[in-house]
C-alpha atoms as a PDB file:
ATOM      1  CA  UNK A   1       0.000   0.000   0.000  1.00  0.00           C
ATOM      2  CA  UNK A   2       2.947   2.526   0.820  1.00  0.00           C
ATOM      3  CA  UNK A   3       4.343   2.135  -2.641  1.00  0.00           C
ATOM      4  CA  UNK A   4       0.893   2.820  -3.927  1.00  0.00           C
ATOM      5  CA  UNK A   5       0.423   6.006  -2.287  1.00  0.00           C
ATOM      6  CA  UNK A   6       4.066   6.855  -3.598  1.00  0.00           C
ATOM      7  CA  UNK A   7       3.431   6.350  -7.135  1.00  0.00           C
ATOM      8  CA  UNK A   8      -0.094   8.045  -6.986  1.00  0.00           C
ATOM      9  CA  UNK A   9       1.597  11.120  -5.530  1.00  0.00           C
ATOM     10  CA  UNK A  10       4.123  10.783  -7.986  1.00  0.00           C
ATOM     11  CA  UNK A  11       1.721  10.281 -11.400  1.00  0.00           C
ATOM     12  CA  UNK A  12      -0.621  12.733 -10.186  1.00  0.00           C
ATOM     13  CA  UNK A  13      -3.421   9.929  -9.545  1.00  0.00           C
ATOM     14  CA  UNK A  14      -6.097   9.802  -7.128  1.00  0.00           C
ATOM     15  CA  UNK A  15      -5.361   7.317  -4.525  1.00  0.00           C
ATOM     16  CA  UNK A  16      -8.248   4.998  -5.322  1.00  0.00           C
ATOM     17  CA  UNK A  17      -7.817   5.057  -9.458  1.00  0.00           C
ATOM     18  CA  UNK A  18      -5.152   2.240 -11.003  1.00  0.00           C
ATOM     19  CA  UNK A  19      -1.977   3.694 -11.422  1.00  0.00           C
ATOM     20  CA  UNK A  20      -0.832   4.018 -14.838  1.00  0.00           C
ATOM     21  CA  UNK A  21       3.165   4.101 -14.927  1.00  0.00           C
ATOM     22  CA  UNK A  22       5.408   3.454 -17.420  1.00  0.00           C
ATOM     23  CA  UNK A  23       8.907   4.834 -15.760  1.00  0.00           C
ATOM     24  CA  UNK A  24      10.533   1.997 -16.449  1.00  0.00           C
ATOM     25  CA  UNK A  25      13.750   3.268 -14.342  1.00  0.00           C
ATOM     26  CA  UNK A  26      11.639   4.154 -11.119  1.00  0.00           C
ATOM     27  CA  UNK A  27      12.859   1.386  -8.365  1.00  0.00           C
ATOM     28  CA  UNK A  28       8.781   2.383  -6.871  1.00  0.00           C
ATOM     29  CA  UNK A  29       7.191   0.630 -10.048  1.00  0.00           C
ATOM     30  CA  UNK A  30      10.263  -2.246  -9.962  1.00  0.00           C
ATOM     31  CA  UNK A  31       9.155  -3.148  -6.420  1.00  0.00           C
ATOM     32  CA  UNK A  32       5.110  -3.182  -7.130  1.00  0.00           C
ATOM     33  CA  UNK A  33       5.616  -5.081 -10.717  1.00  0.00           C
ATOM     34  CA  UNK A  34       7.753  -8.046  -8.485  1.00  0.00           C
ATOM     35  CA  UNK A  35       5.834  -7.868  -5.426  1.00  0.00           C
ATOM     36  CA  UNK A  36       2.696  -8.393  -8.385  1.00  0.00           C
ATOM     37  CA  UNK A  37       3.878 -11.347 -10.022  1.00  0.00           C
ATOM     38  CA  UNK A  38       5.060 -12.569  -6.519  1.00  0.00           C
ATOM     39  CA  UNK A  39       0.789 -12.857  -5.806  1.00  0.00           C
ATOM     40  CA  UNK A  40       0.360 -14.133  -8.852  1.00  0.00           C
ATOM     41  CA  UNK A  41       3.236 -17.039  -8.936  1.00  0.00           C
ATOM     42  CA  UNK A  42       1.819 -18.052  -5.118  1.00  0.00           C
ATOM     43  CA  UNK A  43      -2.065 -18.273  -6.767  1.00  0.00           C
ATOM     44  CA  UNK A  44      -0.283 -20.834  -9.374  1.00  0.00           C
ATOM     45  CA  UNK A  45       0.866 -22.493  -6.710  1.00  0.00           C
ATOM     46  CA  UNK A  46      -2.158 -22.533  -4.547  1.00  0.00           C
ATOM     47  CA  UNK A  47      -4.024 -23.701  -7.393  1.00  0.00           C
ATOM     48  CA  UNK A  48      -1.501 -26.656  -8.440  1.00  0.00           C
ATOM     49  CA  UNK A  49      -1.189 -27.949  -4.904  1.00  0.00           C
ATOM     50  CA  UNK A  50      -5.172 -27.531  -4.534  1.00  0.00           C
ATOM     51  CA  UNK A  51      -5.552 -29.956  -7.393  1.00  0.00           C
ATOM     52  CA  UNK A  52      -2.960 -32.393  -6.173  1.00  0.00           C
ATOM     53  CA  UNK A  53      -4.790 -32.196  -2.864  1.00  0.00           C
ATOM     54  CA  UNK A  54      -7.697 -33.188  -5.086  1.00  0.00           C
ATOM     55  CA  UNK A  55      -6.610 -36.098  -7.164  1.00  0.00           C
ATOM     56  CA  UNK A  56      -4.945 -37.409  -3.983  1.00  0.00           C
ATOM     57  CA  UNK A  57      -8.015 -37.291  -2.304  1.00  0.00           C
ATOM     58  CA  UNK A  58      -9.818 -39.147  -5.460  1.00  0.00           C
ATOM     59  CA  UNK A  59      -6.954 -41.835  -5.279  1.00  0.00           C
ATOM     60  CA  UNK A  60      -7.868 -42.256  -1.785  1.00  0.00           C
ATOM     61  CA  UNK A  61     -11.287 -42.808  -2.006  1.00  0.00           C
ATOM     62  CA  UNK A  62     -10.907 -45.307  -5.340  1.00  0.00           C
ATOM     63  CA  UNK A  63      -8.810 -47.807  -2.868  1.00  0.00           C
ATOM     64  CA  UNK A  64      -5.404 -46.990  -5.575  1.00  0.00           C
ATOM     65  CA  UNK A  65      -2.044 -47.108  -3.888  1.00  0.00           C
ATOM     66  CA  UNK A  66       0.167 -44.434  -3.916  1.00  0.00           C
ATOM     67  CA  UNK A  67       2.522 -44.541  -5.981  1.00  0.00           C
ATOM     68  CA  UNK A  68       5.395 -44.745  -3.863  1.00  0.00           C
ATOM     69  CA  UNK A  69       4.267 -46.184  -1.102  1.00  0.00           C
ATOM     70  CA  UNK A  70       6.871 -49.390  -1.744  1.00  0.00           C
ATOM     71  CA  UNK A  71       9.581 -46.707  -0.450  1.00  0.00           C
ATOM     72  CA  UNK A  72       8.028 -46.850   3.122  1.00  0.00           C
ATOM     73  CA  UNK A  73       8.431 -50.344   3.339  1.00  0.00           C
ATOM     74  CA  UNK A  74      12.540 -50.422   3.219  1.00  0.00           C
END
């Protein structure tokens, strides 16, 4: 949120409007870019571990073994 209010002071922009920035040298705009494709990487993996959680689940309830569940028995 700080960088927000940074780069609306800075652009000119009301607080609650999207920020439209193209300073592609401004550290400000490097740090909210990362810190957005940070959320977005961490939804990718809350989405792949979700479905794994899933199909696990299914595997479970079908009666299948896991499929390496001969490496518990050494």
């Amino acid at each position: 949120m700080a960088t927000h209010k940074i780069c609306a002071s800075c652009s000119s922009t009301p607080l609650n409007d999207r920020i439209l920035c193209d300073s592609v040298d401004c550290p400000v705009l490097y740090s909210r870019v990362q810190a957005q494709r940070d959320v977005e990487d961490l939804a990718d993996v809350q989405g792949t571990l979700g479905r794994l959680e899933i199909e696990a689940n299914d595997k479970e309830a079908a009666g299948e073994d896991e499929p390496f569940a001969f490496a518990q028995d050494w």
